[in-house]
N, C-alpha and C. Protein backbone atom coordinates (compact mmCIF):
# COMPACT_ATOMS: atom_id res chain seq x y z
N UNK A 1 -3.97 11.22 19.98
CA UNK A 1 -4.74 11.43 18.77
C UNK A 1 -5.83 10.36 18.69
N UNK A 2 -6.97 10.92 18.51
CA UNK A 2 -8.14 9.90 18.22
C UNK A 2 -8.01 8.98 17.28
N UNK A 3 -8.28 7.61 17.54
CA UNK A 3 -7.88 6.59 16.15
C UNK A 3 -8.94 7.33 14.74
N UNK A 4 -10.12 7.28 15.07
CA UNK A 4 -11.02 7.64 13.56
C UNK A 4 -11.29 9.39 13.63
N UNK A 5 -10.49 9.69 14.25
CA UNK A 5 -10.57 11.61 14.26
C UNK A 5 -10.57 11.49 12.32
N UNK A 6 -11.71 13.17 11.97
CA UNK A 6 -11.70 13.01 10.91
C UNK A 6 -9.94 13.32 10.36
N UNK A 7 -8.73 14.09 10.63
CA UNK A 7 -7.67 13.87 10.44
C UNK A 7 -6.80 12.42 9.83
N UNK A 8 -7.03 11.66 10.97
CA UNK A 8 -6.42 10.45 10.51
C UNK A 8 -7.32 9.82 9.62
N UNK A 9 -8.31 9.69 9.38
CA UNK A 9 -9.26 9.17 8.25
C UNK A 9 -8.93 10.13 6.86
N UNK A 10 -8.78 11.30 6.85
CA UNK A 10 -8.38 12.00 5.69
C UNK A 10 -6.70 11.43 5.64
N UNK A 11 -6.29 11.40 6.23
CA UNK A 11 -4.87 11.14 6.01
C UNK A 11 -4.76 9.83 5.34
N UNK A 12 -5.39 8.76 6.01
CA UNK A 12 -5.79 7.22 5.81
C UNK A 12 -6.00 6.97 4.66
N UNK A 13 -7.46 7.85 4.13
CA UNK A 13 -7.98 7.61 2.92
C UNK A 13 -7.28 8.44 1.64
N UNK A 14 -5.72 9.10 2.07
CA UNK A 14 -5.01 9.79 0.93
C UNK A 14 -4.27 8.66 0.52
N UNK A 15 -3.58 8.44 1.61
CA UNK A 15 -2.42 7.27 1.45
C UNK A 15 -2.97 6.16 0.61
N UNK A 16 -4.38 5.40 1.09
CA UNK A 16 -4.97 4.46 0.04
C UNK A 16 -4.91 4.98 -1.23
N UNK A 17 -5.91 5.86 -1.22
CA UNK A 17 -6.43 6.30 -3.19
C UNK A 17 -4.99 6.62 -3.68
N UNK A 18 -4.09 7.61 -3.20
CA UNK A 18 -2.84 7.68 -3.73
C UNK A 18 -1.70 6.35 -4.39
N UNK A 19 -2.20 5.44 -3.56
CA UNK A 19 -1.26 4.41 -3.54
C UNK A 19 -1.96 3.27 -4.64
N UNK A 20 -2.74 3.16 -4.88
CA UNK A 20 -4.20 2.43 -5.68
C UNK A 20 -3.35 2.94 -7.15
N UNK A 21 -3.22 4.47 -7.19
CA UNK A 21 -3.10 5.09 -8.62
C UNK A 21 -1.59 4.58 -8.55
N UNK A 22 -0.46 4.85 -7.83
CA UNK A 22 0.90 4.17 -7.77
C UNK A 22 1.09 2.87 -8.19
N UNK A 23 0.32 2.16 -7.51
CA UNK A 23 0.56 0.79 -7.46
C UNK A 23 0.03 0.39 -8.81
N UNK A 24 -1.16 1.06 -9.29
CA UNK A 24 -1.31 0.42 -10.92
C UNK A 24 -0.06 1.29 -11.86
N UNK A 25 0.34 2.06 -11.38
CA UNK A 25 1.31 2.51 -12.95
C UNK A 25 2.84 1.59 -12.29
N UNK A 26 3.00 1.01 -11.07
CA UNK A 26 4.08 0.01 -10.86
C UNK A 26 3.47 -1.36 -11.59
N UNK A 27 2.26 -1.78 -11.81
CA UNK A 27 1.93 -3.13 -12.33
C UNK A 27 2.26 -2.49 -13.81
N UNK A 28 1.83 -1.58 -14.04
CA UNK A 28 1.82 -1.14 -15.67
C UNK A 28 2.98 -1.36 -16.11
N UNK A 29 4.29 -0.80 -15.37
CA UNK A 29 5.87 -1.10 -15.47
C UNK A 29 6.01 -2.59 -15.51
N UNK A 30 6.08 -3.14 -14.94
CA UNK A 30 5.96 -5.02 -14.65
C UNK A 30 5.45 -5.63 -15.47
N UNK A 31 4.00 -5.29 -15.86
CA UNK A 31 3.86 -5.72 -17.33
C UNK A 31 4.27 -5.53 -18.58
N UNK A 32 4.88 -4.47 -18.35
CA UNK A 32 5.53 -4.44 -19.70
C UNK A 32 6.77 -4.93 -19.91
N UNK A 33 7.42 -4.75 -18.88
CA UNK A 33 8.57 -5.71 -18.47
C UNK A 33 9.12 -6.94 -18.58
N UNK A 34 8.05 -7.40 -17.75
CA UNK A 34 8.10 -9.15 -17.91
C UNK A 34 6.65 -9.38 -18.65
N UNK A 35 5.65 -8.97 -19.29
CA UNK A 35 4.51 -8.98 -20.52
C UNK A 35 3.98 -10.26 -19.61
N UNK A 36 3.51 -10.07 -18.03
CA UNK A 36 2.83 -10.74 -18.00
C UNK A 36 1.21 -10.76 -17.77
N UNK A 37 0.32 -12.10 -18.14
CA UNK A 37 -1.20 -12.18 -18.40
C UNK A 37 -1.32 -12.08 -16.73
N UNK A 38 -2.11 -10.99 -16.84
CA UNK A 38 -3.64 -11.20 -15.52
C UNK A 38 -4.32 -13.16 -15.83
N UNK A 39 -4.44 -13.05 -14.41
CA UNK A 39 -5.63 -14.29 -14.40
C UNK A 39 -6.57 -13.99 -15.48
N UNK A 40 -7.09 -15.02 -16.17
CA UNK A 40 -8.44 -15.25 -16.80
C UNK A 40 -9.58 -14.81 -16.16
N UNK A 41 -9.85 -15.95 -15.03
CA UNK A 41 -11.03 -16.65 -14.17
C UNK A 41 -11.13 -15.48 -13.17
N UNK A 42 -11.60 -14.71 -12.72
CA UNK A 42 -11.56 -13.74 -11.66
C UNK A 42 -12.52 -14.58 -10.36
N UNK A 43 -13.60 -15.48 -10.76
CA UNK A 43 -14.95 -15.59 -10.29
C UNK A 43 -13.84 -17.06 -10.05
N UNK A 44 -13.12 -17.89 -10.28
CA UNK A 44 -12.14 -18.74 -9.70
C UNK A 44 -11.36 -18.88 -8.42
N UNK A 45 -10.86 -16.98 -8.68
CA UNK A 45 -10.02 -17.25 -7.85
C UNK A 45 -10.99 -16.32 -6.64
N UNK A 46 -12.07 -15.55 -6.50
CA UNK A 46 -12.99 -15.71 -5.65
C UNK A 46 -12.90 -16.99 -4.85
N UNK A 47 -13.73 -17.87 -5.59
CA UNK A 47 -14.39 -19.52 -5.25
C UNK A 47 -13.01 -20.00 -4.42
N UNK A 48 -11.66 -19.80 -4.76
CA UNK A 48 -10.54 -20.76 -4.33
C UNK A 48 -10.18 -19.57 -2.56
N UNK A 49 -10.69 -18.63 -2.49
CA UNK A 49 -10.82 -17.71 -1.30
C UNK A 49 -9.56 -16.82 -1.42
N UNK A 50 -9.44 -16.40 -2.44
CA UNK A 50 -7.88 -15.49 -2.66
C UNK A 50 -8.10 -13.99 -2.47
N UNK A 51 -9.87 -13.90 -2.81
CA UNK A 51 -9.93 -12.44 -2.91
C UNK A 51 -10.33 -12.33 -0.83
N UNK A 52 -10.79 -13.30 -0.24
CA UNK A 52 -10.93 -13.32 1.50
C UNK A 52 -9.90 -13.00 1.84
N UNK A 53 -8.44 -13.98 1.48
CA UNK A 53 -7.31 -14.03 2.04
C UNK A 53 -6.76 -12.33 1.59
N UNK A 54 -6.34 -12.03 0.47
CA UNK A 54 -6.28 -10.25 0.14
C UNK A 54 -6.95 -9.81 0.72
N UNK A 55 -8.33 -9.24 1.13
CA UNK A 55 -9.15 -8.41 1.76
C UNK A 55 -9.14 -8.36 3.24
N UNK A 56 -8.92 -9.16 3.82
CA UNK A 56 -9.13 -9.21 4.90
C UNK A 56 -8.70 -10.55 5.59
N UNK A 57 -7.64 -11.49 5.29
CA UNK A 57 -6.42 -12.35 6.40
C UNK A 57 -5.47 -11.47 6.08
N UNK A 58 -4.82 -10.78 4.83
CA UNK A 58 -3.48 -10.23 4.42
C UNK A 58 -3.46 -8.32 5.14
N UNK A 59 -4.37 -8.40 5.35
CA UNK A 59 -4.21 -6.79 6.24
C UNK A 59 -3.62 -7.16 7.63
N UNK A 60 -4.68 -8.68 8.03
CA UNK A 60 -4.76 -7.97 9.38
C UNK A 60 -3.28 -8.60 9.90
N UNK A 61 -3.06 -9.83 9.31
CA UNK A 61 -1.71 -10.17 9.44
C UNK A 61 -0.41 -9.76 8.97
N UNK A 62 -0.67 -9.26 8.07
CA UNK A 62 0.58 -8.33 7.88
C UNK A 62 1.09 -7.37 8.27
N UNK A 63 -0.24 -6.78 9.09
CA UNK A 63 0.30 -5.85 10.00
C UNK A 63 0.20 -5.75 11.24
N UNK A 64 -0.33 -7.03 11.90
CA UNK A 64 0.62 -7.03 13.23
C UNK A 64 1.59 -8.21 13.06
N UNK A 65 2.17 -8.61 11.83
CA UNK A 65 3.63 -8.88 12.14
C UNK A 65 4.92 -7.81 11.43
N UNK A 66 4.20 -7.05 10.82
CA UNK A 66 5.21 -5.54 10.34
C UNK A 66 5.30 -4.67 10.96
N UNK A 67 3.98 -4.18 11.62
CA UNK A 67 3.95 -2.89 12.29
C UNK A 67 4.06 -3.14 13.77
N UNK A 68 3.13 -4.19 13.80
CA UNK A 68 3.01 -4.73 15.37
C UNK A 68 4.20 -5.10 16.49
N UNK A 69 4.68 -6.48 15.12
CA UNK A 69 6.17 -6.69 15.93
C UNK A 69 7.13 -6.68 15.65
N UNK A 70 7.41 -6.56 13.94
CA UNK A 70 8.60 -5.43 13.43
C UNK A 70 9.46 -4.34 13.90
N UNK A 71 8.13 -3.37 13.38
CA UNK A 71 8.24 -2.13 13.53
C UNK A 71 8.58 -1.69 15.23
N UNK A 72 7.89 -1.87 16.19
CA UNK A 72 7.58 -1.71 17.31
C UNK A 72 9.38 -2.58 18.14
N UNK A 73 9.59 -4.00 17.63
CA UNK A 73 10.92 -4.46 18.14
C UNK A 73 11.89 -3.14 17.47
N UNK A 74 11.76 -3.29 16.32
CA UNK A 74 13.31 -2.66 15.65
C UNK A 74 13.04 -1.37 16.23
N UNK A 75 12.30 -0.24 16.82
CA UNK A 75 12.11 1.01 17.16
C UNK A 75 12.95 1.26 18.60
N UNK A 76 13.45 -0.39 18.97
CA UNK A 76 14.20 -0.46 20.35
C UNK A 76 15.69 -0.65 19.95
N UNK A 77 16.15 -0.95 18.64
CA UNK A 77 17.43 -1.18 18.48
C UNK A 77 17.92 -0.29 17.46
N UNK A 78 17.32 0.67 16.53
CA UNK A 78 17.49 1.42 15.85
C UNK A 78 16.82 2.88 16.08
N UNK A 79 17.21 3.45 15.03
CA UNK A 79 16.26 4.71 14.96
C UNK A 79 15.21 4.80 14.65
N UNK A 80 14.13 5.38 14.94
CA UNK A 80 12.82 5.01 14.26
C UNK A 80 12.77 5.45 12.96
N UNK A 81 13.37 6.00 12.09
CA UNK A 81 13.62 6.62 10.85
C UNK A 81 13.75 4.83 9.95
N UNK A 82 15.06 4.55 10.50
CA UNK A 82 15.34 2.67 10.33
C UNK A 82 14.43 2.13 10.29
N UNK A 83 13.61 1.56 11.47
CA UNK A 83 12.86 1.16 12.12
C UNK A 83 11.40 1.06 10.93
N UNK A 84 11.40 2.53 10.40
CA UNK A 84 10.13 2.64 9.45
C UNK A 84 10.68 1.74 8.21
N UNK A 85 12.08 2.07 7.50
CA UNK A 85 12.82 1.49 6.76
C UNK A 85 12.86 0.03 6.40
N UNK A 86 13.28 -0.72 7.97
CA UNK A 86 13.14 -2.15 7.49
C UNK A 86 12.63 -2.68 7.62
N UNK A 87 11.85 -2.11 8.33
CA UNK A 87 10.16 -3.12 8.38
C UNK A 87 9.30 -2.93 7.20
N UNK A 88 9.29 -1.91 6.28
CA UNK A 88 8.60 -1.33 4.89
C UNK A 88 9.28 -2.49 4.05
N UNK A 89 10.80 -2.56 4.30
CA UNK A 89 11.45 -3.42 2.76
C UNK A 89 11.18 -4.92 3.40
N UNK A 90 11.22 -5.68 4.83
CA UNK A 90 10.66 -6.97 4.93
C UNK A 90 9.04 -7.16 4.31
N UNK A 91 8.28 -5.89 4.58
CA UNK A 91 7.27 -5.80 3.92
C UNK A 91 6.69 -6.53 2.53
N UNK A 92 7.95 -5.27 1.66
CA UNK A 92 7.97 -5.52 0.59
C UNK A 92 8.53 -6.87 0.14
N UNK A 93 9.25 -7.35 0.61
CA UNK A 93 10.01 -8.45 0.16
C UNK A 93 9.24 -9.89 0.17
N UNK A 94 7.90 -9.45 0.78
CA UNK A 94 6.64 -10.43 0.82
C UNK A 94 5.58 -10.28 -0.69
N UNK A 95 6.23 -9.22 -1.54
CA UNK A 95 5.26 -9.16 -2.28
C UNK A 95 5.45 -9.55 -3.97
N UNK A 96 4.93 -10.13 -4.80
CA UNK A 96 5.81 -10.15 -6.28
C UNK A 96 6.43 -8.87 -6.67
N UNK A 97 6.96 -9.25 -7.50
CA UNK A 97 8.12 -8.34 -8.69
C UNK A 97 7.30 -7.20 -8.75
N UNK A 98 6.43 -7.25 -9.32
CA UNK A 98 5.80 -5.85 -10.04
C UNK A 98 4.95 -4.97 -9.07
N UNK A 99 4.82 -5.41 -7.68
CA UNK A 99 4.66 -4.78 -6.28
C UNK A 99 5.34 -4.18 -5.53
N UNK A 100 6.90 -5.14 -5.51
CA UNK A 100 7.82 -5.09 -4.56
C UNK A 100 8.02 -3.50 -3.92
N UNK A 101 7.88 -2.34 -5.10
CA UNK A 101 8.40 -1.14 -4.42
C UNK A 101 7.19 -0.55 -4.43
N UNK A 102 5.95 -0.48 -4.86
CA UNK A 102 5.02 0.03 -4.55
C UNK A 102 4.54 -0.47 -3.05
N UNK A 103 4.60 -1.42 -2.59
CA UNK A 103 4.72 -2.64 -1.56
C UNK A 103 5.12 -1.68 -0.37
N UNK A 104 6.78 -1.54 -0.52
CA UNK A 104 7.87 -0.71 0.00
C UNK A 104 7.44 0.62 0.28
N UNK A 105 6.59 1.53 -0.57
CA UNK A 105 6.09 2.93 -0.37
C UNK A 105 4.49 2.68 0.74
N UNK A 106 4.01 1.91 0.52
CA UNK A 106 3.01 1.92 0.97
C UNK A 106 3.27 1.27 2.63
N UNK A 107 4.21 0.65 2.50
CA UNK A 107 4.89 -0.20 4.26
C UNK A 107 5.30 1.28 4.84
N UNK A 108 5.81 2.06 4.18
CA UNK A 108 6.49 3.31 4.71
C UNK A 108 5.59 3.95 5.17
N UNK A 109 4.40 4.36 4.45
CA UNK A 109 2.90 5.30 4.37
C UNK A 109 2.40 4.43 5.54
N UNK A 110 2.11 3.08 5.80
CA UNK A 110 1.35 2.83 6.50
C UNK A 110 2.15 2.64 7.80
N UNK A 111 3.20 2.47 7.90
CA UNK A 111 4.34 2.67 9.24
C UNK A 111 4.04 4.17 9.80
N UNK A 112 4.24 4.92 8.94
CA UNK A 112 3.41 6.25 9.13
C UNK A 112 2.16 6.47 10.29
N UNK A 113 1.45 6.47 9.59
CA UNK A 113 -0.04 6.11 10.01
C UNK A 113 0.11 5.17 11.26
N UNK A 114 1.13 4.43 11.80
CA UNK A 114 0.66 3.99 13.03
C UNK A 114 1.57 4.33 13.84
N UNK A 115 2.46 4.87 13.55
CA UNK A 115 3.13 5.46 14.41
C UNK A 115 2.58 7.02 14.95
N UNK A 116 1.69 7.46 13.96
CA UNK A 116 0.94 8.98 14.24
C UNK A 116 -0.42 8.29 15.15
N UNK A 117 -0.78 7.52 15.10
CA UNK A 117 -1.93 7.02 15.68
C UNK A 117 -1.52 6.02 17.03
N UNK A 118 -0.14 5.44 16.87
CA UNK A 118 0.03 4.31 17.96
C UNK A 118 -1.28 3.19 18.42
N UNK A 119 -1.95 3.07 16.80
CA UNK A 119 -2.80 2.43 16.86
C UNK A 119 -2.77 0.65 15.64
N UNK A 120 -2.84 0.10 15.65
CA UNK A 120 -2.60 -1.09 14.64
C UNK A 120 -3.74 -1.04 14.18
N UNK A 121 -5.03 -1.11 14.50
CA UNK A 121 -6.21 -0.61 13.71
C UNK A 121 -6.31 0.12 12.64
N UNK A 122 -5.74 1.39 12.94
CA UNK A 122 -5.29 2.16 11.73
C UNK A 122 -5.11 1.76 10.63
N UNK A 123 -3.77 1.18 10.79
CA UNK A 123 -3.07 0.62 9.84
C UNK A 123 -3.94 -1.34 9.24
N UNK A 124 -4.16 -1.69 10.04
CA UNK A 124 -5.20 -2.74 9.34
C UNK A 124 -6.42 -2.44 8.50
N UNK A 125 -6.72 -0.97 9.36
CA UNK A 125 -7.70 -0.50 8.41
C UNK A 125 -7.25 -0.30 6.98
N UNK A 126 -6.05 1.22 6.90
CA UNK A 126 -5.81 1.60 5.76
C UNK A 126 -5.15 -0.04 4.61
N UNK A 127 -4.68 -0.85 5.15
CA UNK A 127 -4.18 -2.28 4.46
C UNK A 127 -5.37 -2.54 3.75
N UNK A 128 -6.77 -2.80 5.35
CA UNK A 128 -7.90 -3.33 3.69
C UNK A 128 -8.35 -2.77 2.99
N UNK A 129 -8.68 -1.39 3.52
CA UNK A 129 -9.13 -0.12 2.42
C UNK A 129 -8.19 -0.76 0.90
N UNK A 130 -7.27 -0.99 1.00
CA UNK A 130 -6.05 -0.79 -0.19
C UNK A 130 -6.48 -2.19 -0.89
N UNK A 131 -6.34 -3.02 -0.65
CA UNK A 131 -6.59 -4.38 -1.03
C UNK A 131 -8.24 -4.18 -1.74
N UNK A 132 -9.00 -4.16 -0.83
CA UNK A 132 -10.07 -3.89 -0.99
C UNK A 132 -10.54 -3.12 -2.51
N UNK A 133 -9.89 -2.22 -2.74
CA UNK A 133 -10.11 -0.73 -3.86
C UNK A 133 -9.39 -1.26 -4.44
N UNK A 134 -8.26 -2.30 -4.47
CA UNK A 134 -7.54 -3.03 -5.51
C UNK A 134 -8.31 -3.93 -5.97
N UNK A 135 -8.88 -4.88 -5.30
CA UNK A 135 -9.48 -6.52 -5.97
C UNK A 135 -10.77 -5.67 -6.50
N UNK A 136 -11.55 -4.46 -5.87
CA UNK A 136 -12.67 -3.96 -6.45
C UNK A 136 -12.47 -3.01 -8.33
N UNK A 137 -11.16 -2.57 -8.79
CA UNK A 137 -10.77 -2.22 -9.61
C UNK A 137 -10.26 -3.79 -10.41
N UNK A 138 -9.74 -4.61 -10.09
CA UNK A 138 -9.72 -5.91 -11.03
C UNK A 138 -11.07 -6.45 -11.52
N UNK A 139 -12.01 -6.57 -10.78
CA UNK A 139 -13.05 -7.26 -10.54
C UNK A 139 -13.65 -5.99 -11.95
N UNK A 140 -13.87 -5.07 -11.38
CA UNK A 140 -14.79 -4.06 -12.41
C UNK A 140 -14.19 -3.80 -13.56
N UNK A 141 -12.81 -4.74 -14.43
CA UNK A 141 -12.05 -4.51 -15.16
C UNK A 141 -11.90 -5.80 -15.86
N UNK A 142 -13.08 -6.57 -16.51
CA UNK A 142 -12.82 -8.19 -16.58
C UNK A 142 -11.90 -8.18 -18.27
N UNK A 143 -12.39 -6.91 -18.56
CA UNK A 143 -12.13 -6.85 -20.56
C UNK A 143 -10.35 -6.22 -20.16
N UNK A 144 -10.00 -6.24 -18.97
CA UNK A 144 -8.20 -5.50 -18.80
C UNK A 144 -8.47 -4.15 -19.72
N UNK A 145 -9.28 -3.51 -19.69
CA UNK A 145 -9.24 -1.87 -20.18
C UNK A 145 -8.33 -1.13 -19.96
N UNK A 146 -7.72 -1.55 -18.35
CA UNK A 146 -6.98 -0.34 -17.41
C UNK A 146 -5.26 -1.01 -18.12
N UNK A 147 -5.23 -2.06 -18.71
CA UNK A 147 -3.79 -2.57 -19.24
C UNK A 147 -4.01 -2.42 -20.42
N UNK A 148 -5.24 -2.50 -21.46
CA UNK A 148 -5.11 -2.93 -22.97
C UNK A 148 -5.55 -1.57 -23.54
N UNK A 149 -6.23 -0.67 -23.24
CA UNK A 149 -6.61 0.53 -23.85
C UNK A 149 -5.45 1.75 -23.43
N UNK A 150 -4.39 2.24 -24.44
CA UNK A 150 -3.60 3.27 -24.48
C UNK A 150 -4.17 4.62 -23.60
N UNK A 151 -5.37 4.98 -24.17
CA UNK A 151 -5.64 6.18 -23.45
C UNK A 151 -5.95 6.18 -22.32
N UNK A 152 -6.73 5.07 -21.76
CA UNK A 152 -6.69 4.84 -19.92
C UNK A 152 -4.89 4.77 -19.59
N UNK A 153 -4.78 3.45 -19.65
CA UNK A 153 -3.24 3.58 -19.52
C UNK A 153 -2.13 4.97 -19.55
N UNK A 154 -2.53 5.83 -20.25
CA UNK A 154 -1.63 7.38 -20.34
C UNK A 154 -2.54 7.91 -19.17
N UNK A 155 -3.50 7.74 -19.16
CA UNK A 155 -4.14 8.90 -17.76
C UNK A 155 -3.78 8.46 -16.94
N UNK A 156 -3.82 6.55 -16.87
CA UNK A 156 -3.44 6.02 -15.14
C UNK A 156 -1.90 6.37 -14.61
N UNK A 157 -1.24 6.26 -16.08
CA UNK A 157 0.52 6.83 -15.91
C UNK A 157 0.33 7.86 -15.09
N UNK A 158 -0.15 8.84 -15.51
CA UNK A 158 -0.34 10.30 -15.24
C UNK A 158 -0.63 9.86 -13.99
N UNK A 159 -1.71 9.27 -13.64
CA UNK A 159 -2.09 9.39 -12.04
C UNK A 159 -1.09 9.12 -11.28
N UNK A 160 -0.35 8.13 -11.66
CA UNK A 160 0.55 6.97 -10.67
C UNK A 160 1.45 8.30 -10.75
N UNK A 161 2.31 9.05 -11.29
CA UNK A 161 2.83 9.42 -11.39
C UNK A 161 3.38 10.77 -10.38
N UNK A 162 1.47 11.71 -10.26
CA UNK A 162 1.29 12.54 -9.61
C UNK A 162 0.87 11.97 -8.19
N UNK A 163 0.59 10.53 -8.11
CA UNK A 163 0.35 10.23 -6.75
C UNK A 163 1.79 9.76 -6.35
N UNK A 164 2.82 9.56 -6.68
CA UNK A 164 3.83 8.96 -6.50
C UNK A 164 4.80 10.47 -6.11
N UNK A 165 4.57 11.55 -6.37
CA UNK A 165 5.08 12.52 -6.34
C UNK A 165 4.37 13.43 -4.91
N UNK A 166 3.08 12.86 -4.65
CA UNK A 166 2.18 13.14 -3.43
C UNK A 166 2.71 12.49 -2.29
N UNK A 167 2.89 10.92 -2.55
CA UNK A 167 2.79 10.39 -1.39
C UNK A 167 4.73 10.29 -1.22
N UNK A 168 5.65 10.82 -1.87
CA UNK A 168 6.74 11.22 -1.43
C UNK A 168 7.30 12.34 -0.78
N UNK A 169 6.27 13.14 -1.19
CA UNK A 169 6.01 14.47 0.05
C UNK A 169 5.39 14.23 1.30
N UNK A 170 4.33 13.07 1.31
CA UNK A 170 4.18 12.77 2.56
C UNK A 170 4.96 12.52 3.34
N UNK A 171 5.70 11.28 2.41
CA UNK A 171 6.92 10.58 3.12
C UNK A 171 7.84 11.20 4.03
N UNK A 172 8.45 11.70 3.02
CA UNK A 172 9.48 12.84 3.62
C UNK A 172 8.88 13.63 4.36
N UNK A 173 7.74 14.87 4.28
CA UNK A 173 7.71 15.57 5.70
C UNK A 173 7.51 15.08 6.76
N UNK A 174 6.61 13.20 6.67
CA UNK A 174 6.64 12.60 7.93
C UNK A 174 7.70 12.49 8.68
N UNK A 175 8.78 11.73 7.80
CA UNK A 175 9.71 10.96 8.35
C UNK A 175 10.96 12.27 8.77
N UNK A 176 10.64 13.47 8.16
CA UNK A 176 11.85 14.32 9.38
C UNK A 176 10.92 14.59 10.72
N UNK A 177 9.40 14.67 10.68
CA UNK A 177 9.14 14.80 11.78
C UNK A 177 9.37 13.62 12.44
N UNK A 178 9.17 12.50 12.68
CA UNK A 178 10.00 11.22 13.01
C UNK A 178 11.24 11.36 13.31
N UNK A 179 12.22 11.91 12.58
CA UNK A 179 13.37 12.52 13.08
C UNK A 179 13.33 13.11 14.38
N UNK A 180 12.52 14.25 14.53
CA UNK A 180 12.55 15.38 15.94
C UNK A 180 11.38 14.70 16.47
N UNK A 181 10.82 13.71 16.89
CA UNK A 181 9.74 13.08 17.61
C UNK A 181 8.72 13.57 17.30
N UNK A 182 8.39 14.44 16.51
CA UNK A 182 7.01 15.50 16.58
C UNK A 182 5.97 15.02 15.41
N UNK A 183 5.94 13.53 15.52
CA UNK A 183 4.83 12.94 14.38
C UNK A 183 3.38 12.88 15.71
């Protein structure tokens, strides 16, 4: 399979936007949870290099030590079904509270994606795409609209909700094809 065939780029760019709408109705849960404040300073934590390190050190390293040499070791001592499994939850287990399982869905989605591609590119790609469309939705959100205004908040529910219901159909029809080798 071609790494940027338009296929895997449509596939790529579902898993991101899908996971973008997930991952904010999992922060939405977390905040309400534990009621905690977003940073103030956005243009701070720029200057201190947090939004460099997210965008582009945290893709590329996280996934060639998840997918690269995780995923790829454990695929020799387990099943690859596993294999997608515990390398998604070491994943996750790198990420705060109010991530941790959105974290976990998206290690799965993007274990996915490189195992259909046998490419790590891929998957570094779809990482910064995600990061990327994340720090670009904080950044364009300085007044917290997407946490403090009810009626965004009920649509983003809604989104997270129907993307969370998308990208578990992905899941699953991937991972039985993963089952019979035929990803």
């Amino acid at each position: 399979m071609e790494v940027f065939s338009p296929d895997v780029l449509k596939t790529t760019l579902a898993v991101v936007v899908l996971n973008i709408f997930f991952s904010y109705g999992m922060l939405y849960f977390s905040n309400s949870v534990l009621d905690i404040a977003q940073s103030e300073n956005l243009f701070n934590s720029f200057l201190t290099g947090s939004l460099i390190a997210t965008i582009f050190i945290s893709p590329i390293s996280e996934e060639l030590i998840f997918r690269g040499v995780f995923l790829n070791r454990l695929k020799f001592i387990v099943p690859a079904i596993f294999a997608v499994l515990i390398s998604s939850l070491l994943f996750a287990a790198l990420h705060s509270f109010g991530s941790i399982f959105s974290a976990f869905i998206f290690g799965i989605c993007i274990a996915i994606l490189y195992l259909k591609t046998d490419n790590i590119f891929v998957a570094i790609f779809a990482h910064f795409l995600n990061n990327l469309f994340a720090e670009i939705i904080v950044i364009l959100d300085p007044n917290k609209i997407l946490f403090t205004n009810n009626s965004v908040m009920m649509i983003m529910s809604i989104l997270a909700f129907v993307s969370f219901v998308m990208i578990l159909l992905f899941i699953i029809g991937n991972l039985k094809k993963l089952n019979t080798n035929d990803l």
